[in-house]
C-alpha atoms as a PDB file:
ATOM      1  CA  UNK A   1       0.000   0.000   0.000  1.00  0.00           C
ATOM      2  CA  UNK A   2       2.957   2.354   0.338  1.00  0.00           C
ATOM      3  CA  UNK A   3       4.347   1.655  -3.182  1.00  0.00           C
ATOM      4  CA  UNK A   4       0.463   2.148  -4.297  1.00  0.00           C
ATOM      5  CA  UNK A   5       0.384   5.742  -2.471  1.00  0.00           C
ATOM      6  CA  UNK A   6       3.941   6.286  -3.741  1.00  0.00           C
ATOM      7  CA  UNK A   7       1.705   5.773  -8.104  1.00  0.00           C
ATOM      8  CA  UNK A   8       0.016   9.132  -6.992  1.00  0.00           C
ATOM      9  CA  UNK A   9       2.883  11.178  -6.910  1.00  0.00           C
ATOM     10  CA  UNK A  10       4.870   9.301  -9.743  1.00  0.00           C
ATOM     11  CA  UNK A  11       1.881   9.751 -12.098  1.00  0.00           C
ATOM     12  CA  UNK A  12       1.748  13.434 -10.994  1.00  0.00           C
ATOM     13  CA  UNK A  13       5.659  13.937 -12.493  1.00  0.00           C
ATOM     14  CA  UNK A  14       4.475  11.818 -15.596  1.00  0.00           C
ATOM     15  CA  UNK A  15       1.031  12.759 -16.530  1.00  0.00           C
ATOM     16  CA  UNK A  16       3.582  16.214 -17.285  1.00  0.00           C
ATOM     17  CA  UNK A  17       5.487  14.619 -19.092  1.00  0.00           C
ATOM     18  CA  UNK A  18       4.546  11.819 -20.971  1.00  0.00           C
ATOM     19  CA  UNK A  19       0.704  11.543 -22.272  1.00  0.00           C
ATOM     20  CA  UNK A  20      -1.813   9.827 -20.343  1.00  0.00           C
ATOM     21  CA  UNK A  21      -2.682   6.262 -23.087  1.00  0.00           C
ATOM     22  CA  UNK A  22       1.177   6.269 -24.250  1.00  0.00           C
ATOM     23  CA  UNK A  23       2.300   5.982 -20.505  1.00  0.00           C
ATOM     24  CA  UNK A  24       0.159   3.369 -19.520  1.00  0.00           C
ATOM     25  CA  UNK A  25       0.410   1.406 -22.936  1.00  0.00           C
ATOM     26  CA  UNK A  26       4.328   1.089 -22.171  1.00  0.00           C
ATOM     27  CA  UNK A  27       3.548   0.863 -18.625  1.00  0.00           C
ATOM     28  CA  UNK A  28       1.361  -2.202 -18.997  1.00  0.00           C
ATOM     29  CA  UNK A  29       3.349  -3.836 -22.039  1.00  0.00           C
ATOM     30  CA  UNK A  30       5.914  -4.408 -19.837  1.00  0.00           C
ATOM     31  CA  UNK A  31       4.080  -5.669 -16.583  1.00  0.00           C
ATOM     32  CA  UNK A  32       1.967  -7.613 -19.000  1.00  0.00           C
ATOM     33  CA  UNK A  33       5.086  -9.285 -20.030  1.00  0.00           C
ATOM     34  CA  UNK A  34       7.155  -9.687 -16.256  1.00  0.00           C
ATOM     35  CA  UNK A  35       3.661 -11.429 -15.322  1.00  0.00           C
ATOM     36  CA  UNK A  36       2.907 -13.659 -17.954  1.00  0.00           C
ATOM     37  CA  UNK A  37       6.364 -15.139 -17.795  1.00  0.00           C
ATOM     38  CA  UNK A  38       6.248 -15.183 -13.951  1.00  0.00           C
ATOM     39  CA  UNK A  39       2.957 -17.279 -14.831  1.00  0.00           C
ATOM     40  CA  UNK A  40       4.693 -19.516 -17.723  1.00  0.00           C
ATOM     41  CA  UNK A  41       7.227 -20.305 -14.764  1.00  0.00           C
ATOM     42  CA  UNK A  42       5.829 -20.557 -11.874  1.00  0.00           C
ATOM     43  CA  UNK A  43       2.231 -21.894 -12.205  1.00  0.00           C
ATOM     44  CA  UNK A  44       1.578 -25.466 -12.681  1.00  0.00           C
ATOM     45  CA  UNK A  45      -0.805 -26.393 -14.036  1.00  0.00           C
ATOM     46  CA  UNK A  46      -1.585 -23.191 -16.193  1.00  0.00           C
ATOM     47  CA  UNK A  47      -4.892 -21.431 -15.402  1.00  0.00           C
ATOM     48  CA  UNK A  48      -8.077 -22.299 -17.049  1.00  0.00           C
ATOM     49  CA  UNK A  49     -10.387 -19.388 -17.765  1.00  0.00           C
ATOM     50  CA  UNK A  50     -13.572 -21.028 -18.687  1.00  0.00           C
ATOM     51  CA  UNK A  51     -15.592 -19.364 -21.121  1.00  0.00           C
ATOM     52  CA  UNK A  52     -18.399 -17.562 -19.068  1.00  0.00           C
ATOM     53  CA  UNK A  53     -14.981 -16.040 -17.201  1.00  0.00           C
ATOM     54  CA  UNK A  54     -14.136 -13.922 -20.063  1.00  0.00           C
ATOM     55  CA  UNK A  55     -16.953 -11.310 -19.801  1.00  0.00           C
ATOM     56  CA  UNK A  56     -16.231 -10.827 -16.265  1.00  0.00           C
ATOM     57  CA  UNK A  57     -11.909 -10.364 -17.013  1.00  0.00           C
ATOM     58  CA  UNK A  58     -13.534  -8.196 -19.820  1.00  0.00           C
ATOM     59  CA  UNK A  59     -14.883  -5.861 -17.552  1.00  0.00           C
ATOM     60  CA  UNK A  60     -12.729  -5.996 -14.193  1.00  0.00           C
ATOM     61  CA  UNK A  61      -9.754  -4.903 -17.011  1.00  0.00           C
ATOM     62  CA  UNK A  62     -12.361  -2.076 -18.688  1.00  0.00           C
ATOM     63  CA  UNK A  63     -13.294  -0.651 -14.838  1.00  0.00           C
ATOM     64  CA  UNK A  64     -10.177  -1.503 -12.701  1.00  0.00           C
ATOM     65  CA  UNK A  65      -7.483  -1.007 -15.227  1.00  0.00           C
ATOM     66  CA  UNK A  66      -8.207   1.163 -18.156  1.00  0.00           C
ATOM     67  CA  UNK A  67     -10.816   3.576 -16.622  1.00  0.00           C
ATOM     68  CA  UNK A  68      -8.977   3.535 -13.188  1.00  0.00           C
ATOM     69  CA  UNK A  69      -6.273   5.135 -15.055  1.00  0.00           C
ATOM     70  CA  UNK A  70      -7.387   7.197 -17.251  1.00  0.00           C
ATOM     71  CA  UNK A  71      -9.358   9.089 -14.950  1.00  0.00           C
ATOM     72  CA  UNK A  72      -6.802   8.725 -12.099  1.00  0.00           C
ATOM     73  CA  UNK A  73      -3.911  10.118 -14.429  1.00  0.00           C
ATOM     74  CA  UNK A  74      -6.108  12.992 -16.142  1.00  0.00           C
ATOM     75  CA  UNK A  75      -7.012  13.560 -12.676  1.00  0.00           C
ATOM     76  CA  UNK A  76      -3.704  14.487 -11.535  1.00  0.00           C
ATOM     77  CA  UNK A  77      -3.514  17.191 -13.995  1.00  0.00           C
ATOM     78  CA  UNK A  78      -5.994  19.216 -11.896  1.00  0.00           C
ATOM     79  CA  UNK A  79      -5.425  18.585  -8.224  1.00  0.00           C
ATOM     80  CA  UNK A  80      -2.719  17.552  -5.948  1.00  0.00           C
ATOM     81  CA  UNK A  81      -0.964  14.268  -5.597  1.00  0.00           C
ATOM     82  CA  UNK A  82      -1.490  14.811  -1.752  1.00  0.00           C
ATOM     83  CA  UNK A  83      -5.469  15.051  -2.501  1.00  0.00           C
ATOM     84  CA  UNK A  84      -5.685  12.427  -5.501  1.00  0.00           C
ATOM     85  CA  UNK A  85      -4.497   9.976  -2.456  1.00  0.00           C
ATOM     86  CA  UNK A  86      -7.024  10.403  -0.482  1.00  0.00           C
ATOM     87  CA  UNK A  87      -9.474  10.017  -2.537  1.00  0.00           C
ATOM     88  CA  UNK A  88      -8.452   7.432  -4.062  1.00  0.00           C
ATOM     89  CA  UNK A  89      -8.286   5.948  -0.162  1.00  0.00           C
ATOM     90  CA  UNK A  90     -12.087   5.551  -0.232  1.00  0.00           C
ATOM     91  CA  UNK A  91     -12.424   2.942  -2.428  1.00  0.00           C
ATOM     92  CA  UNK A  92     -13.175   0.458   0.207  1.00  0.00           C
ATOM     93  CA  UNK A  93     -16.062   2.866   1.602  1.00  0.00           C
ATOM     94  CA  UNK A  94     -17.609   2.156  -2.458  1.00  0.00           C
ATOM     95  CA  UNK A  95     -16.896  -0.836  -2.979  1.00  0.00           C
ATOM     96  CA  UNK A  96     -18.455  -1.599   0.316  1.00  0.00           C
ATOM     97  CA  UNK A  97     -21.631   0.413  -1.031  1.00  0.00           C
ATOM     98  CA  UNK A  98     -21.835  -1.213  -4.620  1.00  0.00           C
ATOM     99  CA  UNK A  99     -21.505  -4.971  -3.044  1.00  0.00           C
ATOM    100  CA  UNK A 100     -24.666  -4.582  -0.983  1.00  0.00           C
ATOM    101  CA  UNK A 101     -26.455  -2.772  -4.739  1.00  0.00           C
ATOM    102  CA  UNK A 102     -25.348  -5.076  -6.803  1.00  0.00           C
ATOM    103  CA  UNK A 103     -24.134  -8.378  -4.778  1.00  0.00           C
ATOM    104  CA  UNK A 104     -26.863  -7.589  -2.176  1.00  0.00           C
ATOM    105  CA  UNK A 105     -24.835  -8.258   0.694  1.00  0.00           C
ATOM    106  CA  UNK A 106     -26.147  -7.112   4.043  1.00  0.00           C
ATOM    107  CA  UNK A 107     -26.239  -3.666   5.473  1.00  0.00           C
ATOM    108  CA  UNK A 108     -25.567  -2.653   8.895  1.00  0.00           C
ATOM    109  CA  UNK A 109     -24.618  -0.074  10.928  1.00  0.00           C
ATOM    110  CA  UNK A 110     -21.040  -0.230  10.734  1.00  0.00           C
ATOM    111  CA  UNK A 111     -20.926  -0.022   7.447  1.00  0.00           C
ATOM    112  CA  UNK A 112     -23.272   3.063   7.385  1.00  0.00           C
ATOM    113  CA  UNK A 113     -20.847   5.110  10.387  1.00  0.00           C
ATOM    114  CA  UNK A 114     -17.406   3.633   7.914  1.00  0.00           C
ATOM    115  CA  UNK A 115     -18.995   4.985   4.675  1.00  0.00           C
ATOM    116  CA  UNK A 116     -19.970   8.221   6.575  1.00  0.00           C
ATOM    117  CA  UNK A 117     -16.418   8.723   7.946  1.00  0.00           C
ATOM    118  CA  UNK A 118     -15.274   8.443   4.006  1.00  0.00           C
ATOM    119  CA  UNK A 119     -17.863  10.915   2.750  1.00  0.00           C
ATOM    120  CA  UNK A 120     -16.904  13.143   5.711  1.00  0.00           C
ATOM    121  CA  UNK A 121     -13.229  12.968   5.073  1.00  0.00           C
ATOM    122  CA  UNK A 122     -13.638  13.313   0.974  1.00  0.00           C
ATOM    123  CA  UNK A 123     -16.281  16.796   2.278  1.00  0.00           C
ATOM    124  CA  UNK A 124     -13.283  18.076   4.304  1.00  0.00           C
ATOM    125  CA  UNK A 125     -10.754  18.146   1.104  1.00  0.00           C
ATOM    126  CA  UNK A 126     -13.049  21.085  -0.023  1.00  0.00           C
ATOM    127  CA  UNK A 127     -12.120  22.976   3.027  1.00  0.00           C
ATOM    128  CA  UNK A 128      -8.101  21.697   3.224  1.00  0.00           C
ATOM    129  CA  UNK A 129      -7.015  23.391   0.281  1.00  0.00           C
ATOM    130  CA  UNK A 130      -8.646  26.361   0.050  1.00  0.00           C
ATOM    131  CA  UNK A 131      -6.165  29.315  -0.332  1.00  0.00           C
ATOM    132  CA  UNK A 132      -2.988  26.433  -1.372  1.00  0.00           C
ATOM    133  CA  UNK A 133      -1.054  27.865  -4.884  1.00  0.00           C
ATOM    134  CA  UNK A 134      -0.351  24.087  -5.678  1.00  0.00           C
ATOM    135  CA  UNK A 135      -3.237  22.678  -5.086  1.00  0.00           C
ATOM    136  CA  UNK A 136      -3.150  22.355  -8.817  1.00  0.00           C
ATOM    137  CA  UNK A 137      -5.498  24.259 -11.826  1.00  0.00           C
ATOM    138  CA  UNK A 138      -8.504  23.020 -10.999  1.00  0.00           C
ATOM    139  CA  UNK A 139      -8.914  20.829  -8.048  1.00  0.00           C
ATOM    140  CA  UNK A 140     -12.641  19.879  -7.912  1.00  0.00           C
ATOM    141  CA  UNK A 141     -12.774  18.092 -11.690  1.00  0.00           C
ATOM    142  CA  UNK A 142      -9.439  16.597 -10.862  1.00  0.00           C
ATOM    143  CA  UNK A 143     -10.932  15.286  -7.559  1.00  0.00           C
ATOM    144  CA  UNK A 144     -14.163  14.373  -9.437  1.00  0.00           C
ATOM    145  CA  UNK A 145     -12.546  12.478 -12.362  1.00  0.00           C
ATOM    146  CA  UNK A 146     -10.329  10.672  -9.444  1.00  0.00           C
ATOM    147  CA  UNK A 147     -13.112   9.552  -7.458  1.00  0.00           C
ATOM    148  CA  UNK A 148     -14.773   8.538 -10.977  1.00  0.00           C
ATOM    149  CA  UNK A 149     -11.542   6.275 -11.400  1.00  0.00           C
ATOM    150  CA  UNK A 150     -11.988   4.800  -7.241  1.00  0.00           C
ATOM    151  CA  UNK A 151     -15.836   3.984  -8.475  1.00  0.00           C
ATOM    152  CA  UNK A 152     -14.318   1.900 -11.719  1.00  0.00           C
ATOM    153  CA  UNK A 153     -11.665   0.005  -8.865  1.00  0.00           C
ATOM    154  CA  UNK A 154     -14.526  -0.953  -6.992  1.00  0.00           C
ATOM    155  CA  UNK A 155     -16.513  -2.332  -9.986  1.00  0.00           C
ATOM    156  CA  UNK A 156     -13.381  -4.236  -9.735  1.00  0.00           C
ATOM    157  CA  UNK A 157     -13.156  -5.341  -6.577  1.00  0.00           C
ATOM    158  CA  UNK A 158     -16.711  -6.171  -6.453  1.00  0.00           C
ATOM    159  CA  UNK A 159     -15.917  -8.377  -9.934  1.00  0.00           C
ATOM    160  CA  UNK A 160     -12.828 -10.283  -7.569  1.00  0.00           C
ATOM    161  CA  UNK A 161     -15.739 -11.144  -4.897  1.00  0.00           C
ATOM    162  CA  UNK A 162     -17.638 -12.704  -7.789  1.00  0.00           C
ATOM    163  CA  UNK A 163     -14.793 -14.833  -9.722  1.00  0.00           C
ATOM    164  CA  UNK A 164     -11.089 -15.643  -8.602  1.00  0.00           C
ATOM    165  CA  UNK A 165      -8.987 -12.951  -8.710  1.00  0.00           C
ATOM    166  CA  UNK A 166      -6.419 -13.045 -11.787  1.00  0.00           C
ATOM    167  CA  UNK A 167      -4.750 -10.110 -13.601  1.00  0.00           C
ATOM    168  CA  UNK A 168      -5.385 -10.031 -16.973  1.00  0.00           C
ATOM    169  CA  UNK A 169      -3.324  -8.655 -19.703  1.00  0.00           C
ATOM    170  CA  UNK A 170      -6.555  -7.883 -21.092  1.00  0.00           C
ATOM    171  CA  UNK A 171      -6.037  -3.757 -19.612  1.00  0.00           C
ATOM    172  CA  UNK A 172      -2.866  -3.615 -21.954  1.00  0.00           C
ATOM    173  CA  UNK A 173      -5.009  -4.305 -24.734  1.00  0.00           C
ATOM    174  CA  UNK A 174      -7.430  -1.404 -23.933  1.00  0.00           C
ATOM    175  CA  UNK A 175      -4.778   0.874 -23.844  1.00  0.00           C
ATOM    176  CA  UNK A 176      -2.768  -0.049 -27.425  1.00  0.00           C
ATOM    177  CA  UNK A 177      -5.096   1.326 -29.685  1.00  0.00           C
ATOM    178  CA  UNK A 178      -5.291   5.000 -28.396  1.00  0.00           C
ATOM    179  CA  UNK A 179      -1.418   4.144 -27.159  1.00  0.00           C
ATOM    180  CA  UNK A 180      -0.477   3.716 -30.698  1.00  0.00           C
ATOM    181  CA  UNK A 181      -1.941   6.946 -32.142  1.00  0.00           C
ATOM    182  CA  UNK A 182      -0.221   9.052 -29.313  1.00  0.00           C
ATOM    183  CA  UNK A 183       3.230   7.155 -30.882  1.00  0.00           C
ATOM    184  CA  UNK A 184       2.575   9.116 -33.702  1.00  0.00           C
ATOM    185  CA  UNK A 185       2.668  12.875 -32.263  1.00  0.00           C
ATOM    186  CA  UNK A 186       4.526  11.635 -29.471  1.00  0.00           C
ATOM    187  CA  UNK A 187       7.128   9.189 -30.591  1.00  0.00           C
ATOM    188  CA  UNK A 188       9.240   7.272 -28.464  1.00  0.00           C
ATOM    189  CA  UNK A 189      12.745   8.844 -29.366  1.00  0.00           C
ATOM    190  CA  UNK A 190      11.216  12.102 -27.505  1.00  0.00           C
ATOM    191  CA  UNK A 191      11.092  10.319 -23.751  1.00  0.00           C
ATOM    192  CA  UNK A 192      14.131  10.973 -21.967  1.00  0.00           C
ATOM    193  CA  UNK A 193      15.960   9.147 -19.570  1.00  0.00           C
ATOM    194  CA  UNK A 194      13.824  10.421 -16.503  1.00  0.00           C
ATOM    195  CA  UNK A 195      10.418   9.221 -18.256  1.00  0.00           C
ATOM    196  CA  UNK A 196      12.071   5.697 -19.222  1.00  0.00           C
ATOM    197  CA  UNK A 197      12.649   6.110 -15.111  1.00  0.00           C
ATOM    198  CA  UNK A 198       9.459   6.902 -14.354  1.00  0.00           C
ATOM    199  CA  UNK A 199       7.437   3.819 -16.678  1.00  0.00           C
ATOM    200  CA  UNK A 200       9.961   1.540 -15.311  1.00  0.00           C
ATOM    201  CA  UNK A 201       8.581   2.291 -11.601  1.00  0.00           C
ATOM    202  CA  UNK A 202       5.157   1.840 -12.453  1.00  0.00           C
ATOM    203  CA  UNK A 203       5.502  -0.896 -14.466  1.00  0.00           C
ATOM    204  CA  UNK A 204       7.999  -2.985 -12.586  1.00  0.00           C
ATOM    205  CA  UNK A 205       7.085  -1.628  -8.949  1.00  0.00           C
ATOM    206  CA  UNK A 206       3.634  -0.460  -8.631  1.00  0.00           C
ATOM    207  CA  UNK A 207       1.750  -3.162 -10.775  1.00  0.00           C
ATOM    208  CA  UNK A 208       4.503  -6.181 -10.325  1.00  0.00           C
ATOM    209  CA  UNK A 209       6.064  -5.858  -6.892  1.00  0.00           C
ATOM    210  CA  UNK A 210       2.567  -4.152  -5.089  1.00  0.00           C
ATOM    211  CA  UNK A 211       0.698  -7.012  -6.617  1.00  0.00           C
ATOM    212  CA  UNK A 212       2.591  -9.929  -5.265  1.00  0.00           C
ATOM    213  CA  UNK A 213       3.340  -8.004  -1.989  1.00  0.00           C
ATOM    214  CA  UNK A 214      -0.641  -7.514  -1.515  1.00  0.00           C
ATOM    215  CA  UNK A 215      -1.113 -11.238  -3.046  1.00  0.00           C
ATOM    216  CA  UNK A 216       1.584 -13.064  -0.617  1.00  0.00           C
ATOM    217  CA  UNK A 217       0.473 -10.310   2.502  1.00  0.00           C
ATOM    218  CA  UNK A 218      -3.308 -11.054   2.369  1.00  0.00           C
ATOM    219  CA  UNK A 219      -2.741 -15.265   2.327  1.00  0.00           C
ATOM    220  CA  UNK A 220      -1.117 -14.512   5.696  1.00  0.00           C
ATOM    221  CA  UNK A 221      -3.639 -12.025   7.328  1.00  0.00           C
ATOM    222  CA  UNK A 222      -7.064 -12.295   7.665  1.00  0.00           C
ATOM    223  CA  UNK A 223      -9.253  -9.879   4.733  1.00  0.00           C
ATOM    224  CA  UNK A 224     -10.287  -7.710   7.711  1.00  0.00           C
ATOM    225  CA  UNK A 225      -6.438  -7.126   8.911  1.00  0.00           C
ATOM    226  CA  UNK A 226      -5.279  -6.118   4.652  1.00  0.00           C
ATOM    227  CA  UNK A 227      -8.534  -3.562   4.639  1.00  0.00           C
ATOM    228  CA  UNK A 228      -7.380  -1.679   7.533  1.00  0.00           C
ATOM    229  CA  UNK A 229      -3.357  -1.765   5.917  1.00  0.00           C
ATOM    230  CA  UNK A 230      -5.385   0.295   2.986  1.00  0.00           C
ATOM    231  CA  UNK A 231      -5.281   3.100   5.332  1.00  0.00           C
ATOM    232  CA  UNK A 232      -1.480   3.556   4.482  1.00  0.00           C
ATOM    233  CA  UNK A 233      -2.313   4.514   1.128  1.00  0.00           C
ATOM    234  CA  UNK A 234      -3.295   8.328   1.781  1.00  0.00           C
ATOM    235  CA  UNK A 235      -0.517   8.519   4.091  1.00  0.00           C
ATOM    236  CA  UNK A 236       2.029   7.464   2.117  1.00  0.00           C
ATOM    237  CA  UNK A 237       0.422   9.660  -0.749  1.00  0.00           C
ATOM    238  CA  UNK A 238       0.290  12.523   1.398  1.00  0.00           C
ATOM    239  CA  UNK A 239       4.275  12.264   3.040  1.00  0.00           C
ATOM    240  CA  UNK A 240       5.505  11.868  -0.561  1.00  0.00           C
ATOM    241  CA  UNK A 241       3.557  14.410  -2.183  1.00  0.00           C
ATOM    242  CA  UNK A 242       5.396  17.291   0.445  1.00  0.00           C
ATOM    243  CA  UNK A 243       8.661  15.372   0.285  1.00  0.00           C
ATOM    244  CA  UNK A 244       8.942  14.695  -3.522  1.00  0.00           C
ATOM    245  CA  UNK A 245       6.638  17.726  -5.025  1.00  0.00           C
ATOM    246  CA  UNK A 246       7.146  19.863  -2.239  1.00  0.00           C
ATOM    247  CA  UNK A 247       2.773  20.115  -1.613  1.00  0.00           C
ATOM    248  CA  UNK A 248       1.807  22.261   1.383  1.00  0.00           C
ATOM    249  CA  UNK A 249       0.189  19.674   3.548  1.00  0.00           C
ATOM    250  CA  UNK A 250      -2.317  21.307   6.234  1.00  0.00           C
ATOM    251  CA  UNK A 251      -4.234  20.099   9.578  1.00  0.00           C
ATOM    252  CA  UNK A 252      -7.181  19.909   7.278  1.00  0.00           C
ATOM    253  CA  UNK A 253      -5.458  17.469   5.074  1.00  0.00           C
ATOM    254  CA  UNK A 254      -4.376  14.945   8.186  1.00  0.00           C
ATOM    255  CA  UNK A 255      -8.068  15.506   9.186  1.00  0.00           C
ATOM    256  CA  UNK A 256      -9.696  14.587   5.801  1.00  0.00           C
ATOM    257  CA  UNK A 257      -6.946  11.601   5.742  1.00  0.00           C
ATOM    258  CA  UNK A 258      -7.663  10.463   9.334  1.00  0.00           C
ATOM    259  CA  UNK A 259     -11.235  10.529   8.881  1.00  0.00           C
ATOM    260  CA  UNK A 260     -11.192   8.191   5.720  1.00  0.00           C
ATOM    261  CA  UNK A 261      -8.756   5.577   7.827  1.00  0.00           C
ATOM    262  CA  UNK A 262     -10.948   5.279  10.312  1.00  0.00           C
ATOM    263  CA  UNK A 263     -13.639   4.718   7.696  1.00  0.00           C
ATOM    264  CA  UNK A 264     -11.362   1.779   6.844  1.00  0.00           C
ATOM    265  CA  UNK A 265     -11.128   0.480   9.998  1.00  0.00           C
ATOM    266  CA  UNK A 266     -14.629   0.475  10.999  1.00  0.00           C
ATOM    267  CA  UNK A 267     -15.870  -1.433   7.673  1.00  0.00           C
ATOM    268  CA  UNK A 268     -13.103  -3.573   8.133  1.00  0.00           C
ATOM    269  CA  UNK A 269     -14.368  -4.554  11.557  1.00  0.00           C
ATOM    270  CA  UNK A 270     -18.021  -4.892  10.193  1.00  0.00           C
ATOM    271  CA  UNK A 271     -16.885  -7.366   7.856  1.00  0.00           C
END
């Protein structure tokens, strides 16, 4: 959850640099290729995806992969790597929302005070950068178009409670074709050694080395124990942001933060 927090800021330095599709085209061709050959190595027997499967890879790739990005990265343009981790932190409040619509799991109370510590914390990210010069151009679409890439990771996550969870190479596919036409006003020659840096991080550490941490991590703990460790994900956004990008990081910001950990907490207790 740390190297996850740690994507906010590194997409922040390369949404400037790099275009949104072509970074995450060359950011998922290469994870696409570590993990398939970690697969050809180390599974045996090779995973079956049975037919009626496909649909349901289909669109946990199309929600938690391709629109998570692209809304997450364009996000970034307009607000602060500080605030695009904390909202991004409330995914477990929606996801928690959307399996009782759509799986119709049961409601309680606990789930209504964790989801009202989430709203309460994403509410006080209004009042936490009010007056900040680098809170970026426009912070409310960038926080909107965020939280519209949290709702597509809970689709998602709601998709892993419904199937086994795999990772399909089927989100590098959604990305080539748009990928491929930014090649052409953007071509690779023009990336310089610091963006080769910067898709190298995201492809090797954020969606190789977080994956398998998270994988190996949650076959040890129980579910309830890796929700709560989602907490470290604004945090770590929010140290990195003011150490890397230099953000101005105020009480209202460790409020808005705190409030959507303890949102964590309580649903992970409910569950």
């Amino acid at each position: 959850m740390a190297i996850v927090g740690s994507s906010i800021v590194v997409g922040k330095i390369a949404v400037a640099r790099v275009p949104v599709f072509l970074l995450s085209g060359l950011r998922f061709a290469v994870a696409s290729v570590i993990l398939m050959t970690l697969v050809a190595l180390l599974e045996r027997p090779l995973p079956r995806v049975a037919p009626r499967d496909v649909a349901l890879l289909a669109l946990q790739a199309f929600a938690g992969i391709f629109i998570f990005n692209v809304l997450l990265l364009y996000g970034l343009a307009f607000t602060s790597a500080g605030e695009g981790g904390i909202v991004t932190s409330t995914t477990p409040a929606v996801a928690a929302t959307l399996a009782v619509i759509v799986l119709g799991e049961r409601w309680s109370r606990a789930r209504t005070l964790g989801v009202a510590l989430a709203v309460v914390g994403m509410l006080a990210l209004s009042v936490a950068g009010r007056g900040l010069e680098m809170r970026g151009p426009r912070p409310l679409l960038g926080n909107v178009l965020i939280f519209g890439a949290v709702v597509g990771e809970a689709v998602f996550v709601v998709c892993s409670r419904v199937a086994s969870r795999r990772l399909s190479p089927l989100g590098f596919a959604m990305f080539l074709p748009v990928a491929l036409l930014e090649v052409r006003a953007f071509p690779l020659s023009r990336l310089a050694r610091e963006d080769w840096a910067l898709v190298g991080y995201y492809s090797v550490f954020v969606t190789v080395v977080a994956f398998l941490l998270w994988a190996r991590g949650v076959a040890r703990v129980p579910a309830s124990a890796a929700s709560v460790f989602t907490g470290v994900l604004p945090i770590s956004a929010l140290g990195l942001s003011h150490l890397v990008l230099r953000e101005s990081v105020t009480v209202a910001h460790l409020l808005a933060a705190t409030l959507v950990v303890a949102g964590i907490v309580v649903l992970a207790r409910a569950n």
